[in-house]
C-alpha atoms as a PDB file:
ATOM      1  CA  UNK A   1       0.000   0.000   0.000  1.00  0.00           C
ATOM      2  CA  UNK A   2       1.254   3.689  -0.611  1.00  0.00           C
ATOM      3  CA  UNK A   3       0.343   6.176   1.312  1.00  0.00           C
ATOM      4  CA  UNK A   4       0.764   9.901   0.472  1.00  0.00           C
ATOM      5  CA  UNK A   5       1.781  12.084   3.521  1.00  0.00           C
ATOM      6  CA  UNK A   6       1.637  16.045   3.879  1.00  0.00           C
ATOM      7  CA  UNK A   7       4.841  17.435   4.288  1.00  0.00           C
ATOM      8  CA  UNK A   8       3.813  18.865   7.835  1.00  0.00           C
ATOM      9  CA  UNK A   9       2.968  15.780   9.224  1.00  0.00           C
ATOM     10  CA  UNK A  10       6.303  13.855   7.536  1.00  0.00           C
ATOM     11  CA  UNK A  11       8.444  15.973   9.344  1.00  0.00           C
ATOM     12  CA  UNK A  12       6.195  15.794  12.529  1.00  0.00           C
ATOM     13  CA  UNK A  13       6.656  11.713  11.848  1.00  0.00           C
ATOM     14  CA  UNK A  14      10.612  12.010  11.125  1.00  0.00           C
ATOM     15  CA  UNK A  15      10.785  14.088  14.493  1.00  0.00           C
ATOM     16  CA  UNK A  16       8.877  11.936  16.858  1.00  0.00           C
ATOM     17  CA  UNK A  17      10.381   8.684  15.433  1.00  0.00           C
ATOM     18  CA  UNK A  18      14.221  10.365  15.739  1.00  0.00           C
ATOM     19  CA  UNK A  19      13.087  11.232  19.680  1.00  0.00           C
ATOM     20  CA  UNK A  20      12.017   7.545  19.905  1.00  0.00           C
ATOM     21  CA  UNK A  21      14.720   6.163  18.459  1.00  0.00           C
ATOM     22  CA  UNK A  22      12.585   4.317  15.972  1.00  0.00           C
ATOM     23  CA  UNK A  23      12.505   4.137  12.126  1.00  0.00           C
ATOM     24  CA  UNK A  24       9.381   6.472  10.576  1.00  0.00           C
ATOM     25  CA  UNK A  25       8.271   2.750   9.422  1.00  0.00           C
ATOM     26  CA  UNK A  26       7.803   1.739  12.776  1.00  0.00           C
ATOM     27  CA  UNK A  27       6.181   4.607  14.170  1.00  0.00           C
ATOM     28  CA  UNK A  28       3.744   4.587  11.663  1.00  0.00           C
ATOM     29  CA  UNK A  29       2.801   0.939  12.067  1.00  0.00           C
ATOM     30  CA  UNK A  30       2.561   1.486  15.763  1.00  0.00           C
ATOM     31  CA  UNK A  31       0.371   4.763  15.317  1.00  0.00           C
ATOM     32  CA  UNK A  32      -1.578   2.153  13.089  1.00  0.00           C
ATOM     33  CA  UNK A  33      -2.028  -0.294  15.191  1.00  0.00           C
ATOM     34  CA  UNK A  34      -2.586   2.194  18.652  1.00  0.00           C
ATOM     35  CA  UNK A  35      -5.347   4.040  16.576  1.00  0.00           C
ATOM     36  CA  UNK A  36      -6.596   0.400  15.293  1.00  0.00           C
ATOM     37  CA  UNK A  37      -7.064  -0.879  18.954  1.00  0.00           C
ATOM     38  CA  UNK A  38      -8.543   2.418  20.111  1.00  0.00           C
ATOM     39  CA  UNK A  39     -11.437   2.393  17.221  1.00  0.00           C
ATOM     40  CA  UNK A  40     -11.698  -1.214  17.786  1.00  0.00           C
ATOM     41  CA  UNK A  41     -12.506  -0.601  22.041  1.00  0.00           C
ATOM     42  CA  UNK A  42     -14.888   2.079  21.099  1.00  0.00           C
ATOM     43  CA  UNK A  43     -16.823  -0.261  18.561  1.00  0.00           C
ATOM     44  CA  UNK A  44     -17.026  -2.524  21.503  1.00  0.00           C
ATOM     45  CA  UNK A  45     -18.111  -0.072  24.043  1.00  0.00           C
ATOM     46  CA  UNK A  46     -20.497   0.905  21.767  1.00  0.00           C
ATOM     47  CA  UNK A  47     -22.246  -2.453  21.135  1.00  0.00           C
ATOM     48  CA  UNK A  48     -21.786  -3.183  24.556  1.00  0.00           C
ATOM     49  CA  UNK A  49     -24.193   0.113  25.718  1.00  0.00           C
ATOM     50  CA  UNK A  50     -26.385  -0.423  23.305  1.00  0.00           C
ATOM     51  CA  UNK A  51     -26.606  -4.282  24.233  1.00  0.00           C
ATOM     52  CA  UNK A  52     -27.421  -3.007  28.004  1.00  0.00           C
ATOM     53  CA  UNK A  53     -29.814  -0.414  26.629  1.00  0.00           C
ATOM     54  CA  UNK A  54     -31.905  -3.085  24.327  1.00  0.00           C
ATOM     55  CA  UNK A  55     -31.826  -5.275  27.185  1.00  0.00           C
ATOM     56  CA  UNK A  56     -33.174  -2.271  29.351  1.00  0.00           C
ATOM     57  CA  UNK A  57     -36.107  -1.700  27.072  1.00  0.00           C
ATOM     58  CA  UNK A  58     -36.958  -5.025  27.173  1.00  0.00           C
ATOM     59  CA  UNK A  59     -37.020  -5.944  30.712  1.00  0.00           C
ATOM     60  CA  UNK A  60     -39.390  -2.264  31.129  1.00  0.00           C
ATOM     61  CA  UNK A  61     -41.913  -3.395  28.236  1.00  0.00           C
ATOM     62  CA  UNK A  62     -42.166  -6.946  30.808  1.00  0.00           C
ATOM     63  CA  UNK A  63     -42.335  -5.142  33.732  1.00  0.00           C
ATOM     64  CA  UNK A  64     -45.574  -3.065  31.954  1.00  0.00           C
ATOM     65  CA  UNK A  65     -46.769  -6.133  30.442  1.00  0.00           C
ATOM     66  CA  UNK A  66     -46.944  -7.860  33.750  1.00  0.00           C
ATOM     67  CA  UNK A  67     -48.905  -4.915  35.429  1.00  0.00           C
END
């Protein structure tokens, strides 16, 4: 895959993976894979509340049904 980068954010990439002591390569994979994970979690935490709130609407439509 190629990937074209802004010239602002190259150097900011260059800079940051010269402090880290890292190729650009590898701190590009890694920002990958950090921002991958993070989407990922909040996908999850997503379904999760939603799963909760179906769950809540259900258990209130009983509750009225039983009334």
């Amino acid at each position: 895959m190629t990937v074209t980068i802004p010239k602002k954010i190259e150097k900011e990439i260059s800079g940051a993976s010269k402090s880290l002591g890292i190729s650009e390569g590898d701190f590009l994979t890694n920002a990958v894979m950090y921002y991958s994970n993070a989407l990922r979690s909040r996908v999850d935490l997503k379904k999760e509340l939603d799963d909760w709130r179906r769950a809540s609407n259900e258990d209130l439509v009983l509750f009225e049904t039983n009334l």
